[in-house]
Protein backbone atom coordinates (compact mmCIF):
# COMPACT_ATOMS: atom_id res chain seq x y z
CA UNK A 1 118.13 126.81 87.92
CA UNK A 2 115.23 126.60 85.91
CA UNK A 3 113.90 123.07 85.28
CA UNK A 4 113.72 121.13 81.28
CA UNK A 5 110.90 120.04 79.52
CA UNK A 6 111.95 117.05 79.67
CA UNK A 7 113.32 116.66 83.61
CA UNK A 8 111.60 114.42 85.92
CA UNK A 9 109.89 115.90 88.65
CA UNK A 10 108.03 114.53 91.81
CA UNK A 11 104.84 116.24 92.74
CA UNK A 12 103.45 116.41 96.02
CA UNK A 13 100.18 117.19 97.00
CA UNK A 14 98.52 117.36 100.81
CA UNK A 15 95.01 116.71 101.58
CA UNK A 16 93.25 115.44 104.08
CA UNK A 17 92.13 111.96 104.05
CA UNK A 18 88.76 112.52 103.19
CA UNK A 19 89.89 113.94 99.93
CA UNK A 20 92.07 110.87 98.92
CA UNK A 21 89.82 109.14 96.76
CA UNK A 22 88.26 111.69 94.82
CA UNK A 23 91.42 113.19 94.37
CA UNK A 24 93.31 110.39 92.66
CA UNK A 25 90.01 109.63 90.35
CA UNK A 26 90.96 113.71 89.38
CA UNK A 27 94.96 112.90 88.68
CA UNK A 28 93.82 109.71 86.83
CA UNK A 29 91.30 111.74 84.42
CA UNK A 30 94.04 114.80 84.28
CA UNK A 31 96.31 112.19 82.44
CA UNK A 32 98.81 111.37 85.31
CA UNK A 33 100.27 108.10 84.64
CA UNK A 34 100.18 107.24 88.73
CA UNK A 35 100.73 108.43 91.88
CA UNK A 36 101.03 107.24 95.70
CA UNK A 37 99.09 108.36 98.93
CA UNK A 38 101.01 108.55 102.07
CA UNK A 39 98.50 108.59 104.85
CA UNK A 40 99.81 110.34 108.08
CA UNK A 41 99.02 109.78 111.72
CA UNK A 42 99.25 113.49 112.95
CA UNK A 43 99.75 117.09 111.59
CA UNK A 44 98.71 120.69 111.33
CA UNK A 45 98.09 123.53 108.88
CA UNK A 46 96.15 126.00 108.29
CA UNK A 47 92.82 123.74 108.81
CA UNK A 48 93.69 122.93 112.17
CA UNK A 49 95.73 120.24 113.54
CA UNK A 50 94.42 116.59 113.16
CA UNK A 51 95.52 113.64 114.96
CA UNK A 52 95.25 109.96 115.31
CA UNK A 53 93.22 110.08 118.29
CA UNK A 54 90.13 108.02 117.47
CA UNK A 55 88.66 110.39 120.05
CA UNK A 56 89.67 113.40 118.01
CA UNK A 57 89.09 112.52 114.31
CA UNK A 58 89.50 109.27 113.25
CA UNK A 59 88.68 109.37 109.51
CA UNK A 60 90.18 112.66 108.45
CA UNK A 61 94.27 112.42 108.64
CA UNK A 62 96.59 114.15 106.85
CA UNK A 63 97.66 112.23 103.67
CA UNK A 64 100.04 113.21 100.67
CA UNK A 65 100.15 112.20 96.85
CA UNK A 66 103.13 112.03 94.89
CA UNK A 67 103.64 111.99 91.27
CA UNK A 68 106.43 111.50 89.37
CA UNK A 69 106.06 113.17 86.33
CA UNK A 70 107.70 115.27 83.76
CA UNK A 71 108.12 119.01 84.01
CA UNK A 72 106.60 119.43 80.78
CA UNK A 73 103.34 117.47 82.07
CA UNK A 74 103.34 119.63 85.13
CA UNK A 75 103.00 122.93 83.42
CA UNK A 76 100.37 121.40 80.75
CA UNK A 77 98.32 120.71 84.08
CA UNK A 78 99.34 123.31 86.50
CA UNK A 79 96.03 125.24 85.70
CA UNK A 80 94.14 122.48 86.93
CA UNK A 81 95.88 121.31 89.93
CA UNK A 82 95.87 124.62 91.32
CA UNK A 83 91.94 125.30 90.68
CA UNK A 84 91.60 121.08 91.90
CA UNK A 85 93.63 121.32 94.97
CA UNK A 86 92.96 124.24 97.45
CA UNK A 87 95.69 123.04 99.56
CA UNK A 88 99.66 122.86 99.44
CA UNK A 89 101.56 121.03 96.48
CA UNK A 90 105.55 121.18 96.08
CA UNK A 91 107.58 120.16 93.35
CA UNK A 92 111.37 118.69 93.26
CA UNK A 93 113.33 117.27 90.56
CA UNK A 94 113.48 113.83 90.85
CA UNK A 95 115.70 111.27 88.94
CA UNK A 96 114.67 107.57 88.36
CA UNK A 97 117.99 105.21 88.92
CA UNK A 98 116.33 102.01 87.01
């Protein structure tokens, strides 16, 4: 089912620690009203697997930004997240209950 204008969506966007920071200065100046960053303590993708292992990389985890959004504000950006973010981003509709 194709989504509204007008639906709330959540956006979700993985990076890699390292990428945090300059990636939510990007979402802020793209007009996003907010988003959070989940920082993980292990994964893998196509860059390799990371880990929590001070050992192995200590500063570069997996992390993931969500925004809630509107559909509507999605597709207005969806140009720019795309060129922005060279990684994975998912979308699912979302529904605020307050």
């Amino acid at each position: 089912m194709p989504y509204g204008d007008n639906e709330y969506v959540l956006l979700r966007i993985f990076v890699r620690e390292s990428q945090v920071y300059e990636s939510v200065e990007l979402l802020k100046d793209m007009g996003f009203e907010g988003c959070t960053v989940l920082r993980g303590i292990m994964g893998y993708g196509k860059t390799g697997p990371t880990s929590a292992d001070i050992v192995i990389e200590s500063l570069d985890l997996p992390a993931v930004i969500e925004i809630f959004t509107t559909y509507k504000r999605f597709k207005e950006k969806s140009a720019q997240l795309k060129k922005l973010f060279n990684g994975l981003i998912t979308i699912e509709r979302a529904k605020p209950v307050f």
